[in-house]
Protein backbone atom coordinates (compact mmCIF):
# COMPACT_ATOMS: atom_id res chain seq x y z
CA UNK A 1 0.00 0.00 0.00
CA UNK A 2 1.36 3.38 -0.76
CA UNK A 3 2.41 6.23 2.02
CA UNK A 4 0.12 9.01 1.82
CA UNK A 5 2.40 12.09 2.08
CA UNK A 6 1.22 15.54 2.84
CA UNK A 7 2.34 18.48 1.27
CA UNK A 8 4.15 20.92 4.07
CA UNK A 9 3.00 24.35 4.81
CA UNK A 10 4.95 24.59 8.09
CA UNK A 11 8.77 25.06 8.40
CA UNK A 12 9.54 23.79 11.42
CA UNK A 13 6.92 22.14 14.47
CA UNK A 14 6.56 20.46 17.03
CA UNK A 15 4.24 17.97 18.33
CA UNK A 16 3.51 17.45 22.22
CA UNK A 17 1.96 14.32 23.65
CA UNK A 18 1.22 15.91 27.32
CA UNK A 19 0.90 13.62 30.49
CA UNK A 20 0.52 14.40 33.98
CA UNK A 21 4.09 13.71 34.35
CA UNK A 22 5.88 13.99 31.36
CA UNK A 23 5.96 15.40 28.12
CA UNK A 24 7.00 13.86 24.70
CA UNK A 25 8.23 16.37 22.03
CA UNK A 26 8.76 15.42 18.42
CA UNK A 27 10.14 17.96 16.15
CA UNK A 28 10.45 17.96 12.57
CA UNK A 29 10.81 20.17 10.11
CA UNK A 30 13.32 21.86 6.68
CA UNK A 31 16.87 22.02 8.47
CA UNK A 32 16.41 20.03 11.07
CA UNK A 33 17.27 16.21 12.20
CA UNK A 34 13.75 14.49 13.68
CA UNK A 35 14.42 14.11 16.94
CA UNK A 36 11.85 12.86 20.19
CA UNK A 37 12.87 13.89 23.65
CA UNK A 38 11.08 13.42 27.17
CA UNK A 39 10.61 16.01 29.64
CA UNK A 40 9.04 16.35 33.16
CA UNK A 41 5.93 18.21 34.27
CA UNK A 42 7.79 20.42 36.58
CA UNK A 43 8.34 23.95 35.89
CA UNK A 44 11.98 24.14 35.12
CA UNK A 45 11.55 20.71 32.44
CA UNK A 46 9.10 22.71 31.16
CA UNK A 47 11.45 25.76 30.87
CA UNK A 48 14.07 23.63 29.36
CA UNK A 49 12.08 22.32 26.99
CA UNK A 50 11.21 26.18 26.01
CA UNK A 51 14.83 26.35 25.29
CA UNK A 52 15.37 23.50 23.52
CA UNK A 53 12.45 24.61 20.89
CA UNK A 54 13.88 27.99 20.45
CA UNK A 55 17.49 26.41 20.17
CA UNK A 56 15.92 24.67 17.24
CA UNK A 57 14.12 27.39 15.75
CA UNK A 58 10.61 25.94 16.00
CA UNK A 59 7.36 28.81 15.27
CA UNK A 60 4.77 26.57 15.65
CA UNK A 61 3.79 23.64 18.06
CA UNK A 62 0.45 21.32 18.38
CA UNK A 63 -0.49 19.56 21.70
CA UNK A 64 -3.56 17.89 22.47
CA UNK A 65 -6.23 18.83 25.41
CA UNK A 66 -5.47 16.18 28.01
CA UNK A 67 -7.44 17.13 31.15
CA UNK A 68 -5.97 19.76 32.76
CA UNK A 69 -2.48 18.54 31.76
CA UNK A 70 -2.20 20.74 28.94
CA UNK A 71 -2.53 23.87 30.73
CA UNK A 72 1.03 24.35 32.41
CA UNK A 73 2.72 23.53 29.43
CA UNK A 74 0.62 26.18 27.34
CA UNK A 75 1.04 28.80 30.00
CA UNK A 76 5.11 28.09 29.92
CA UNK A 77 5.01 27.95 26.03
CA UNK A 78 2.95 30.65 24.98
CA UNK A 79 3.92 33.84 23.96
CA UNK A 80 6.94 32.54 22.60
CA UNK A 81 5.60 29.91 19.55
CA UNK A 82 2.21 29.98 17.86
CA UNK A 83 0.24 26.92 20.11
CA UNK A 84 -2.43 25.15 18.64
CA UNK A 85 -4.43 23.24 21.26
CA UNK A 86 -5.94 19.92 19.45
CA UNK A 87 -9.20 17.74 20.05
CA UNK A 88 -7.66 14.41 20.79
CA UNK A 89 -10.83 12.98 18.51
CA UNK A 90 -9.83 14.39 16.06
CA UNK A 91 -6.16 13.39 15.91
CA UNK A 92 -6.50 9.93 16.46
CA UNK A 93 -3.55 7.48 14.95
CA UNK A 94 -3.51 4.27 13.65
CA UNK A 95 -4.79 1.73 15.79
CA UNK A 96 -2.32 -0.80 17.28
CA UNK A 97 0.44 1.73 16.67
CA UNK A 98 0.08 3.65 19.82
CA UNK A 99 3.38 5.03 21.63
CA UNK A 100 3.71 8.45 23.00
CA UNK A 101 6.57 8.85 20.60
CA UNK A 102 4.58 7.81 17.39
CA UNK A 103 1.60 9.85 18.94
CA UNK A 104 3.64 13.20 18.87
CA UNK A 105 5.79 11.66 16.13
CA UNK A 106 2.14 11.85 14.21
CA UNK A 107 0.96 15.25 16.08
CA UNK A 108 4.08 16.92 14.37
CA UNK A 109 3.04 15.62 10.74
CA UNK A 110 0.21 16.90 11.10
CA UNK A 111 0.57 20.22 12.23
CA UNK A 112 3.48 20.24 9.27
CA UNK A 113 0.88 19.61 6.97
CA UNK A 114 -1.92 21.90 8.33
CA UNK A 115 -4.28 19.50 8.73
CA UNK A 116 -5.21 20.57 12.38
CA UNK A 117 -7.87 22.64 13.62
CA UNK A 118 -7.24 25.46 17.01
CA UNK A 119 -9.12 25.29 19.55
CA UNK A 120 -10.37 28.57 21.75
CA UNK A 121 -7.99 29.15 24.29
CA UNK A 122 -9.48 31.94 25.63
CA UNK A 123 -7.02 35.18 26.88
CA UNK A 124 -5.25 35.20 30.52
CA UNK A 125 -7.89 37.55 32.56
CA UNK A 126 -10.75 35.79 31.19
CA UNK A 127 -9.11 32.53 32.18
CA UNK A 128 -8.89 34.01 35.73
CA UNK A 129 -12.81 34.92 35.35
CA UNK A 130 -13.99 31.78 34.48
CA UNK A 131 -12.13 30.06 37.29
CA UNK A 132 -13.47 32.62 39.58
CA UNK A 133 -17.08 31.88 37.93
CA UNK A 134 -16.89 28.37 37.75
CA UNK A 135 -15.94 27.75 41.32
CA UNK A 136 -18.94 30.39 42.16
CA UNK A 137 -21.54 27.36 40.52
CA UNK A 138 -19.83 25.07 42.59
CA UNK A 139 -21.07 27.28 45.84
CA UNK A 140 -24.01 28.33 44.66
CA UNK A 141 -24.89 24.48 44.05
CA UNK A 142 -23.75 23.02 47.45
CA UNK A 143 -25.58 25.99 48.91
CA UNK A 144 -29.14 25.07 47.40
CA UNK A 145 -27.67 20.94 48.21
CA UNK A 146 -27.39 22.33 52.17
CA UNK A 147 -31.28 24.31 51.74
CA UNK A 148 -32.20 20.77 51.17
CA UNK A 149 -30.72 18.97 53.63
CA UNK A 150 -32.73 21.45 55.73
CA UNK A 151 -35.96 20.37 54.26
CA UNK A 152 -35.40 16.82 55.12
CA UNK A 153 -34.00 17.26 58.52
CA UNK A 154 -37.79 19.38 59.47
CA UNK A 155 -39.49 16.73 57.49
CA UNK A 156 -38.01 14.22 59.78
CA UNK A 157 -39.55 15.75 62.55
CA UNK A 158 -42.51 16.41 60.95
CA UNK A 159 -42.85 20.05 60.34
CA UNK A 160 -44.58 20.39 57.49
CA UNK A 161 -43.55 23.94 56.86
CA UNK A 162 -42.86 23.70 52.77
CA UNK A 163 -46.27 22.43 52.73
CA UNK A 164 -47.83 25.60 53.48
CA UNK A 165 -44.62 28.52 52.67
CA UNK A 166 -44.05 28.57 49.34
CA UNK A 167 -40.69 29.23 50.33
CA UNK A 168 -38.69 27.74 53.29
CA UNK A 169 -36.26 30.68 53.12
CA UNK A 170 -38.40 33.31 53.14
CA UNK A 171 -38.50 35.93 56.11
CA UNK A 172 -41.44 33.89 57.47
CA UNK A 173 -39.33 31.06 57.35
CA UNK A 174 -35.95 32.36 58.09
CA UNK A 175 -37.85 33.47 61.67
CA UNK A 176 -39.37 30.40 62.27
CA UNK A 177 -36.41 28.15 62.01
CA UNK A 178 -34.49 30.94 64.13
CA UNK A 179 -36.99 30.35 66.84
CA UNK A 180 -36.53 26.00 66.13
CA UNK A 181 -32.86 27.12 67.17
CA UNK A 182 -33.57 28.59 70.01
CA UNK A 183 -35.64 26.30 71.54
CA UNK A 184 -39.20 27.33 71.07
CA UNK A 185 -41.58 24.76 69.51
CA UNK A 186 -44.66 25.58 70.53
CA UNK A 187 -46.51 25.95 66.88
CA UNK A 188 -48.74 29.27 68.47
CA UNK A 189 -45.20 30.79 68.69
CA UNK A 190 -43.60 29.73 66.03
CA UNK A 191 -46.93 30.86 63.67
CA UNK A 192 -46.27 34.27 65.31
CA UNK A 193 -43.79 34.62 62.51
CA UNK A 194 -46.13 34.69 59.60
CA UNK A 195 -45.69 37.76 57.56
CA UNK A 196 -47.82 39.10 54.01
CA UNK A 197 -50.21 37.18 53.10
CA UNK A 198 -49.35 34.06 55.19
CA UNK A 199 -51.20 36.11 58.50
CA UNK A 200 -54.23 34.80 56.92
CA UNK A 201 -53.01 31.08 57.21
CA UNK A 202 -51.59 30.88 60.92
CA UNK A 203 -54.39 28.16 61.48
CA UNK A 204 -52.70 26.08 58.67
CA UNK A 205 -49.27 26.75 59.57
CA UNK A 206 -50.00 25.86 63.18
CA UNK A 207 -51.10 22.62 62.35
CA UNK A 208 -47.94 22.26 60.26
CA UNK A 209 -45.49 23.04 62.80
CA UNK A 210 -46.61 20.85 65.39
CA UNK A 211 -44.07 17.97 64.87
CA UNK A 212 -41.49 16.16 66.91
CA UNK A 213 -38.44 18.26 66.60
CA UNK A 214 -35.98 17.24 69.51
CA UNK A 215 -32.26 18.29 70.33
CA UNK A 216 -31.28 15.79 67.33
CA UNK A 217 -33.22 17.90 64.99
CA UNK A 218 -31.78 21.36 66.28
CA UNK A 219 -28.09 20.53 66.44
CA UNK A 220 -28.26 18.96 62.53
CA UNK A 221 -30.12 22.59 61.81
CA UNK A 222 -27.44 24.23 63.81
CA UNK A 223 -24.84 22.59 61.82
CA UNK A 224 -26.42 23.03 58.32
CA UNK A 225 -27.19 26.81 58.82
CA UNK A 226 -23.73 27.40 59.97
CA UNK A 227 -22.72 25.53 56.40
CA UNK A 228 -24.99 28.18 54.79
CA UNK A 229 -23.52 31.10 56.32
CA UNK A 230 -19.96 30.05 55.20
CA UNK A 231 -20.76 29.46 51.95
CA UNK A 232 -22.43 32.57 51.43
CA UNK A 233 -19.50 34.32 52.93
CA UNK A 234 -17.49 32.37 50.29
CA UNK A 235 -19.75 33.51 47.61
CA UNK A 236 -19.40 36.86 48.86
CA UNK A 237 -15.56 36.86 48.20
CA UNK A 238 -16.04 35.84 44.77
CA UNK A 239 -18.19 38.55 43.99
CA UNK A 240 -15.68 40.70 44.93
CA UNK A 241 -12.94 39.08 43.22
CA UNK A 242 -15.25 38.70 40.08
CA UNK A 243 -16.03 42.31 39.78
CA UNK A 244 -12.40 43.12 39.76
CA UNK A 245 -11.95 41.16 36.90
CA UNK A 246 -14.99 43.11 35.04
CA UNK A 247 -13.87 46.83 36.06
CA UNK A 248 -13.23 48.09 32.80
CA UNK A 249 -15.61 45.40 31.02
CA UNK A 250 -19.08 47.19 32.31
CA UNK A 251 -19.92 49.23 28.80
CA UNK A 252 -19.75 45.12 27.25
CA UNK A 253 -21.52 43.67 29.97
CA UNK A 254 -24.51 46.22 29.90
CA UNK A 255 -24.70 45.64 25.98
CA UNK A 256 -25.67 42.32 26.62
CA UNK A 257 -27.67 42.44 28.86
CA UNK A 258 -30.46 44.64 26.26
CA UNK A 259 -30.78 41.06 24.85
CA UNK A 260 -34.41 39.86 26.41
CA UNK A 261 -33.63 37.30 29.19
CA UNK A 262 -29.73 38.35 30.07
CA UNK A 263 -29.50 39.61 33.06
CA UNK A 264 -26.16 40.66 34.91
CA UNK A 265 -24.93 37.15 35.76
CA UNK A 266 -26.08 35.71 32.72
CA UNK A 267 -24.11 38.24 30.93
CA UNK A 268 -20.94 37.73 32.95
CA UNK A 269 -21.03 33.84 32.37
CA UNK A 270 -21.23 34.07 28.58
CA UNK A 271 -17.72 36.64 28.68
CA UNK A 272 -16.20 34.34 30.73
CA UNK A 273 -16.56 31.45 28.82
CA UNK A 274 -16.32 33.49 24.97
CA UNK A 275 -14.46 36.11 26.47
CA UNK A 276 -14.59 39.69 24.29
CA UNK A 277 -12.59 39.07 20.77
CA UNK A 278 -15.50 37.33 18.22
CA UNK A 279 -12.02 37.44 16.15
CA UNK A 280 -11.24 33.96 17.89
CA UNK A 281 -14.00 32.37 16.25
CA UNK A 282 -14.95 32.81 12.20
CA UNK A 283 -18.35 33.23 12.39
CA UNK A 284 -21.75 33.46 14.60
CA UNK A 285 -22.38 29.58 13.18
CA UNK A 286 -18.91 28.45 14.41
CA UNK A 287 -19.27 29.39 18.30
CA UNK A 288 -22.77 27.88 18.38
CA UNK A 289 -20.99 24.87 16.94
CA UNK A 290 -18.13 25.46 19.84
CA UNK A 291 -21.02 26.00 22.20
CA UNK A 292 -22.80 22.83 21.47
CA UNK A 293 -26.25 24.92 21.00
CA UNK A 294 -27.09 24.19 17.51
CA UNK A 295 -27.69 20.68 15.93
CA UNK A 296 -24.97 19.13 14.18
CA UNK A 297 -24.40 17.11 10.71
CA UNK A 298 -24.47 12.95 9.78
CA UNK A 299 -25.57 12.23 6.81
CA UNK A 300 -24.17 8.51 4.96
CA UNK A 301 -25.45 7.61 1.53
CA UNK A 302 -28.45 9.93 1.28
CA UNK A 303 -29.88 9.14 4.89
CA UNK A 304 -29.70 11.66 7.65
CA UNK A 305 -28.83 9.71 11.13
CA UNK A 306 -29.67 11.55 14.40
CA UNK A 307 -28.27 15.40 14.28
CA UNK A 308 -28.64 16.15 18.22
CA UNK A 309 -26.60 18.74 19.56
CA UNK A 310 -22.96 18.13 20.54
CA UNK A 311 -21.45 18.29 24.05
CA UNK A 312 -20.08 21.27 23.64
CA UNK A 313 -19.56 23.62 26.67
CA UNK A 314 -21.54 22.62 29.37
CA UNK A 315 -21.17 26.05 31.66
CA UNK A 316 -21.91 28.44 28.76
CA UNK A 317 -25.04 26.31 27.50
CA UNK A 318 -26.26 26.04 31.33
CA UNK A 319 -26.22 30.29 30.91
CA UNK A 320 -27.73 29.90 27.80
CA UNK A 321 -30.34 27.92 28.56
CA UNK A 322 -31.29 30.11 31.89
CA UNK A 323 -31.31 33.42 29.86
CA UNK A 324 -33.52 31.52 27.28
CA UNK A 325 -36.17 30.23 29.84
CA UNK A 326 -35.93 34.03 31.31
CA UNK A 327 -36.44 35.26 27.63
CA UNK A 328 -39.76 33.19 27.27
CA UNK A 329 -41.31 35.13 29.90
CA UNK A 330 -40.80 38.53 28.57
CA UNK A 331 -43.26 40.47 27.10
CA UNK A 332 -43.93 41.62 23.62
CA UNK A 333 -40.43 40.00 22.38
CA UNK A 334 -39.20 38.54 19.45
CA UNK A 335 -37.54 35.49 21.60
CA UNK A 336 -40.67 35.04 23.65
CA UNK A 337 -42.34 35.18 20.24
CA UNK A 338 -40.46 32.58 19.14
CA UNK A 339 -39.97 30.27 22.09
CA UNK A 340 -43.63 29.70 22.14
CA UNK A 341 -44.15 29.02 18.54
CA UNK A 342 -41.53 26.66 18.74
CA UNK A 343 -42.65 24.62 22.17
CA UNK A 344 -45.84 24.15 20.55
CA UNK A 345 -44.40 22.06 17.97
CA UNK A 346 -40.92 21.19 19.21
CA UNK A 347 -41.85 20.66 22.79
CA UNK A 348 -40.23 23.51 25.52
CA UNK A 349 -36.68 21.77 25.71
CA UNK A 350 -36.04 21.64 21.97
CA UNK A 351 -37.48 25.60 22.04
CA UNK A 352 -35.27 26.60 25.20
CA UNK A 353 -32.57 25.05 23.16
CA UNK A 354 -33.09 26.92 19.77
CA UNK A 355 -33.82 30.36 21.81
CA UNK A 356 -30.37 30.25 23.90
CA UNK A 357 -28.64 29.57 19.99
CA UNK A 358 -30.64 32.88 18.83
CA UNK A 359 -29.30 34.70 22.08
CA UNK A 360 -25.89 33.42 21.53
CA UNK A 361 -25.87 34.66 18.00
CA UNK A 362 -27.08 37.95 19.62
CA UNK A 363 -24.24 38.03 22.08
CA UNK A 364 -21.97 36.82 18.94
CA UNK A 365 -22.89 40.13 17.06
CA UNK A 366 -23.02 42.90 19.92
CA UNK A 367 -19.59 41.99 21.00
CA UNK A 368 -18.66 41.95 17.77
CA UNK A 369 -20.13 45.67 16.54
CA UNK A 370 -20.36 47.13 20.30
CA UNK A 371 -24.02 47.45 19.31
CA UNK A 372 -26.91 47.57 21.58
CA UNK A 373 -29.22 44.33 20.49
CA UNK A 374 -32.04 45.20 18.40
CA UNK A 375 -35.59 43.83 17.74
CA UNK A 376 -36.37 42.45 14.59
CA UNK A 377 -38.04 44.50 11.60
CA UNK A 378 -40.79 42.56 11.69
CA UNK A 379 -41.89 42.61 15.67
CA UNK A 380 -45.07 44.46 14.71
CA UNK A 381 -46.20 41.68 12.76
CA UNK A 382 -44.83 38.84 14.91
CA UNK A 383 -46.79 40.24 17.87
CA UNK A 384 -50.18 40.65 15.84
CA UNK A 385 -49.87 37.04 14.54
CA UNK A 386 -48.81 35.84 18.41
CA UNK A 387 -52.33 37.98 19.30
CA UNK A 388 -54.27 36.07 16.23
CA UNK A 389 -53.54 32.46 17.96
CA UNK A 390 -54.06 33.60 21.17
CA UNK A 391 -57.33 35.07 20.41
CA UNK A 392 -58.39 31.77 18.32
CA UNK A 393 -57.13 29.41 20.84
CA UNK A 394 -59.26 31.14 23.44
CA UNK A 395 -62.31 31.03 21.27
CA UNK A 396 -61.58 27.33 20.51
CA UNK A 397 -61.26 26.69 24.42
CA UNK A 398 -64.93 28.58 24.94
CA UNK A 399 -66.55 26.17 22.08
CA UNK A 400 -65.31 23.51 23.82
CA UNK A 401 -66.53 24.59 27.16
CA UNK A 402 -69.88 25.36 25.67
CA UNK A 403 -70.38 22.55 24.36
CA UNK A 404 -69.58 20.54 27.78
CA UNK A 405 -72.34 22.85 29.12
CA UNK A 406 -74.94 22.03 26.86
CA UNK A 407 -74.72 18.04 27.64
């Protein structure tokens, strides 16, 4: 069988097979002998093997995203060669030929022959925002994981408090569960607390809040609150630290949020996952694809296979998906417009889905052109369509109710 060779459009590479404690570096190139060499993780291997690329004139190196592995060795190596950071999927070798020399033996040809494809690194202080961000989630989710560990511990002693307050952590709440600390579980006392409207339902809430809470039951809430209080502290911190990042971002941040549905988190999580440069990516299309919020291509002799949405990244399509459901309940709105048009026929995932692409593609565009976002041409006649089916599904709904009436 006959070698496939590639034509070269690089001079000189290299190709990095990264581990968590070494690193394998192939160079190749015009000029230069082939030569594989192995290098620690630590920071001085990684400075040496700096030195020993420059000492060998390489511009232009290509290492795949292994974990966090690869991120070390970028920081070390960047700003001194052009870095392109690989898919592994799509650089896979040869089955049954699998070293880590013939895999960055193979990562150099490659790169050689421009046949690979960058990945979005984003830039150094949105790197620090997203970490900031990121961990933030993390809080926010053990926080709500602690609110329910709460829930359980007063439904183990019966107080069936979340069956009459909407909300457990509402100043009604928040006082009664004060008082549970203190002592005091007499339910006449404890419905004492009731504020706004639940003053009119102190019989209910009395018969609720007789349970059997005993010292058990106070010292787990004692613990959990204390939990609570931390974490919010925590989260506190990285508010601060996060709005350091965003000092001189605000004029960006308030552009996106006059898309319908972005509010001020919202709009922080989608710059620190796509950062500010659109440059990075070639078109609106391309960071949807990136994003894993539009539906992607298989097609094999004439038949089109399942086209679901790729993995993509997880903590900017969580935003996404949050702004859309947010967008759906605006008023008079093209995306609200849209989103229920769509659930009627897609169902409301598919339609949160296809409204956090169009918001995307809005973000894609403002950051692009510093431009405000801007309601379609045709809202006017969206809205009197949207007003059309309302007004005939509410005349169906009376037929049918008249109809029930007259049997």
């Amino acid at each position: 069988m006959a070698v496939v060779e590639f034509p070269q459009l690089i001079a000189r590479g290299c190709g990095l097979d990264v581990h968590k404690d070494t690193v394998v570096a192939s160079i190749k190139g015009t000029g230069i002998k082939e030569e594989t060499r192995t290098f620690a993780t630590f920071t001085k291997d990684l400075e040496e093997l700096l030195q020993w690329l420059e000492d060998h004139q390489i511009t232009h190196i290509a290492m795949e995203s292994t974990g966090v592995y690869w991120r070390p060795v970028y920081y070390v190596l960047e700003g001194s060669f052009e870095i392109i950071l690989v898919n592994a999927r799509h650089i896979k070798n040869v089955p049954g030929h699998k070293t880590d020399k013939k895999d960055s033996e193979w990562i150099a040809k490659l790169l050689l022959s421009g046949l690979l494809r960058h990945s979005f690194v984003p830039e150094s202080w949105v790197r620090e925002l997203r970490t900031l961000l990121r961990h933030r989630k993390k809080l926010v989710n053990e926080r709500s994981r602690e609110k329910n560990r709460l829930q359980n511990i007063l439904e183990d002693a019966n107080i069936k408090l979340g069956s009459v307050v909407s909300d457990v952590f509402s100043k009604t709440g928040q006082g009664i569960i004060d008082l549970l600390l203190a002592g005091v579980t007499d339910p006449v006392v404890l419905s004492n607390q009731a504020k706004g409207s639940l003053v009119n339902k102190k019989q209910a809430l009395q018969q609720a809040l007789y349970g059997r809470f005993c010292e058990r039951h106070r010292f787990m809430l004692s613990l959990i609150i204390q939990t609570m209080h931390a974490l919010d502290e925590l989260i506190s911190q990285l508010d601060q630290q996060i709005e350091l990042c965003l000092a001189d971002k605000q004029a960006e941040l308030a552009l996106l949020q006059t898309i319908p549905g972005v509010s001020r988190q919202s709009a922080i999580g989608i710059v620190s996952e796509i950062g500010l440069d659109m440059s990075q990516f070639l078109s609106d299309k391309h960071l949807a694809s990136w994003a894993g919020v539009c539906p992607g291509n298989n097609e094999s002799a004439g038949k089109v296979r399942s086209a679901r949405i790729t993995h993509g990244n997880t903590y900017l399509k969580t935003t996404l998906i949050e702004a859309s459901w947010a967008a759906s309940h605006t008023l008079n709105t093209f995306l609200s417009f849209k989103y229920h048009k769509l659930a009627q026929r897609r169902g409301k995932k598919k339609a949160a889905m296809a409204i956090a692409h169009q918001i995307l593609t809005a973000a894609y565009h403002i950051l692009r052109d510093k431009l405000p976002y801007k309601e379609p041409t045709l809202k006017a006649e969206i809205l009197i369509e949207r007003r059309k089916a309302e007004i005939q599904r509410l005349e169906n709904r009376v037929r049918k109710l008249k109809i029930l009436a007259s049997q």
